[in-house]
Protein backbone atom coordinates (compact mmCIF):
# COMPACT_ATOMS: atom_id res chain seq x y z
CA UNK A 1 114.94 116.46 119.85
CA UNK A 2 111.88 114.69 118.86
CA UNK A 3 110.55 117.73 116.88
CA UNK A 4 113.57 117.59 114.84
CA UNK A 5 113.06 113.68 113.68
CA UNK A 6 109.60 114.61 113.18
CA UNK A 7 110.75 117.07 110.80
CA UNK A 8 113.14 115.21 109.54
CA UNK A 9 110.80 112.47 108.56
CA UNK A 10 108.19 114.74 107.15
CA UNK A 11 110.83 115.83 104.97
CA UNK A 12 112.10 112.20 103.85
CA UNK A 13 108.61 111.29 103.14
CA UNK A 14 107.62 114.16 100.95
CA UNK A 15 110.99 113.81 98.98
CA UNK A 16 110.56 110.01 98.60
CA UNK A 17 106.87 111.35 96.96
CA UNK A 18 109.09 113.31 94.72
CA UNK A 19 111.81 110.90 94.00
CA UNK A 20 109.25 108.03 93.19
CA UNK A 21 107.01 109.98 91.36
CA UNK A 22 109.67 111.04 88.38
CA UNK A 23 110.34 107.71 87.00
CA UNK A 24 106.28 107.39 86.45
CA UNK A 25 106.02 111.41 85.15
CA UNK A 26 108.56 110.52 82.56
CA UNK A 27 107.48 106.88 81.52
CA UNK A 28 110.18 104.97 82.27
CA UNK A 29 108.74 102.62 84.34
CA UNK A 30 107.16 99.33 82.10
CA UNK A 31 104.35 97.00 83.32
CA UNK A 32 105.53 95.68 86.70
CA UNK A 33 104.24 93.70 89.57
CA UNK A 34 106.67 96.00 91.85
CA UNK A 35 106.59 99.57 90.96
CA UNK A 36 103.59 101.83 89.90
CA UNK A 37 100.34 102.22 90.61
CA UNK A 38 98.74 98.97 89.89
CA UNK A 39 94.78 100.48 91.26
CA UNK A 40 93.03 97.17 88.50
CA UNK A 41 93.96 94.14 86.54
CA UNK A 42 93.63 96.54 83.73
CA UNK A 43 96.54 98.20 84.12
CA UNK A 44 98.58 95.30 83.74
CA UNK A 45 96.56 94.45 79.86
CA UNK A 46 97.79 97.49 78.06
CA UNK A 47 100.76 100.06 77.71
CA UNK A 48 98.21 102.63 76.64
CA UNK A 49 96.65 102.06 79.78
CA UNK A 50 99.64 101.89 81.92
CA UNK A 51 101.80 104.64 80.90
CA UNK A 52 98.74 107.19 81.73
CA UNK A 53 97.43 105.90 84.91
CA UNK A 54 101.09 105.97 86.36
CA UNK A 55 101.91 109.10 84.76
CA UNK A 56 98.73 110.53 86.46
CA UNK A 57 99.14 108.83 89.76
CA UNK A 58 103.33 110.64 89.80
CA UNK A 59 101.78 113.88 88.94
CA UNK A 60 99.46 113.64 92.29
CA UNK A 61 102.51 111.84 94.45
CA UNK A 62 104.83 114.88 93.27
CA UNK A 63 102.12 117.59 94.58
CA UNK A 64 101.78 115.28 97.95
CA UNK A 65 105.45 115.12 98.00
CA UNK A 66 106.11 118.99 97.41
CA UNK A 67 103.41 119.74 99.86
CA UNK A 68 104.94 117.98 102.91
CA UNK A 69 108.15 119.15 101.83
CA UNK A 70 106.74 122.90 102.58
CA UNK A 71 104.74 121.51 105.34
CA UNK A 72 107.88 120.84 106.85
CA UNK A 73 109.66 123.83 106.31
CA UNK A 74 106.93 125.62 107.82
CA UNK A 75 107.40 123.21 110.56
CA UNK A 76 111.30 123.88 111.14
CA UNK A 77 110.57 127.75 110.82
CA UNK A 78 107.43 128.15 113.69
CA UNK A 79 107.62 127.36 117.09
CA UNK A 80 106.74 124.57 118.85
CA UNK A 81 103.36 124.71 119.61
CA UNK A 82 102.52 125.90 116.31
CA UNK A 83 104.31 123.10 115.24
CA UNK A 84 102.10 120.43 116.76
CA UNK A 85 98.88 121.84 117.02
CA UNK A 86 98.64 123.30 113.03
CA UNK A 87 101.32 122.28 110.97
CA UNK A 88 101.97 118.21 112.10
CA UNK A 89 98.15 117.30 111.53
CA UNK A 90 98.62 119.48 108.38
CA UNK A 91 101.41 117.44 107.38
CA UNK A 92 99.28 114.04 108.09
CA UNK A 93 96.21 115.14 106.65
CA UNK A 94 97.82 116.27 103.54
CA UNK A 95 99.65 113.10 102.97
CA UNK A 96 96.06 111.12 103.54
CA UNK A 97 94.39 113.47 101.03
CA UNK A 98 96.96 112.90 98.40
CA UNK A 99 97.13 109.34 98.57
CA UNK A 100 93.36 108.74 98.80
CA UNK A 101 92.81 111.78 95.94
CA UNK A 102 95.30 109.98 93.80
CA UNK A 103 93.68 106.45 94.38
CA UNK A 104 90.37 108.18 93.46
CA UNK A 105 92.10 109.49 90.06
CA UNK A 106 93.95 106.59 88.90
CA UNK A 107 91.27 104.23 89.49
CA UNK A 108 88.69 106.58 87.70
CA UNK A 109 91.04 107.17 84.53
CA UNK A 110 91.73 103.31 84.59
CA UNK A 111 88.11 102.70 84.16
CA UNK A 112 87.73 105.12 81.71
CA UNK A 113 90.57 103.53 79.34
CA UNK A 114 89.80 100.24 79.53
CA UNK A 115 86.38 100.86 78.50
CA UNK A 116 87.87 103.12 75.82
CA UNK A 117 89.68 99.58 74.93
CA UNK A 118 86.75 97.65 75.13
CA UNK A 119 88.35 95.33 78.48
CA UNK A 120 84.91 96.38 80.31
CA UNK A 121 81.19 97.54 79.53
């Protein structure tokens, strides 16, 4: 029983990844204080600098997404043990590494456009 809401979970989270990052692949999110990755106050200055950090930080959510989502496949397909000993830390540790990768990205391409812009030295 609890294996199964673990993989159950695993597999809302990586398809909320998915879901979430669409929107921001396909620029249809505008500047908002809600929705998108908002990594500097230069985000918020310029459409030419929001539409490509968000567009970059869905691309990275939809890999972290569609990774946990075959995490947890593997997870509903091996046995038990296998299941907590490889796959759930896989599971965790790939959903750390995406978020802190994409962090890493969208705050390094955010730099690199607003300087581009001329909003920093």
């Amino acid at each position: 029983m609890e294996s199964q809401i673990i993989i159950a979970m695993s597999l809302f989270i990586g398809a909320l990844f998915v879901v979430l990052s669409i929107p921001l692949l396909y620029k249809k999110v505008p500047i908002n204080i809600f929705y998108g990755f908002r990594v500097s106050k230069y985000v918020f200055m310029d459409k030419d600098i929001w539409y490509p950090v968000n567009r970059l930080g869905g691309k990275c959510f939809l890999s972290t997404g569609i990774a946990l989502i075959v995490v947890s496949i593997l997870m509903l397909i091996s046995t038990l043990t296998l299941m907590y000993y490889l796959f759930f830390p896989l599971g965790i540790a790939s959903v750390l590494v995406g978020i802190i990768y994409t962090w890493y990205k969208t705050v390094k391409l955010t730099r690199k456009l607003a300087r581009e812009k001329g909003y920093r030295k």
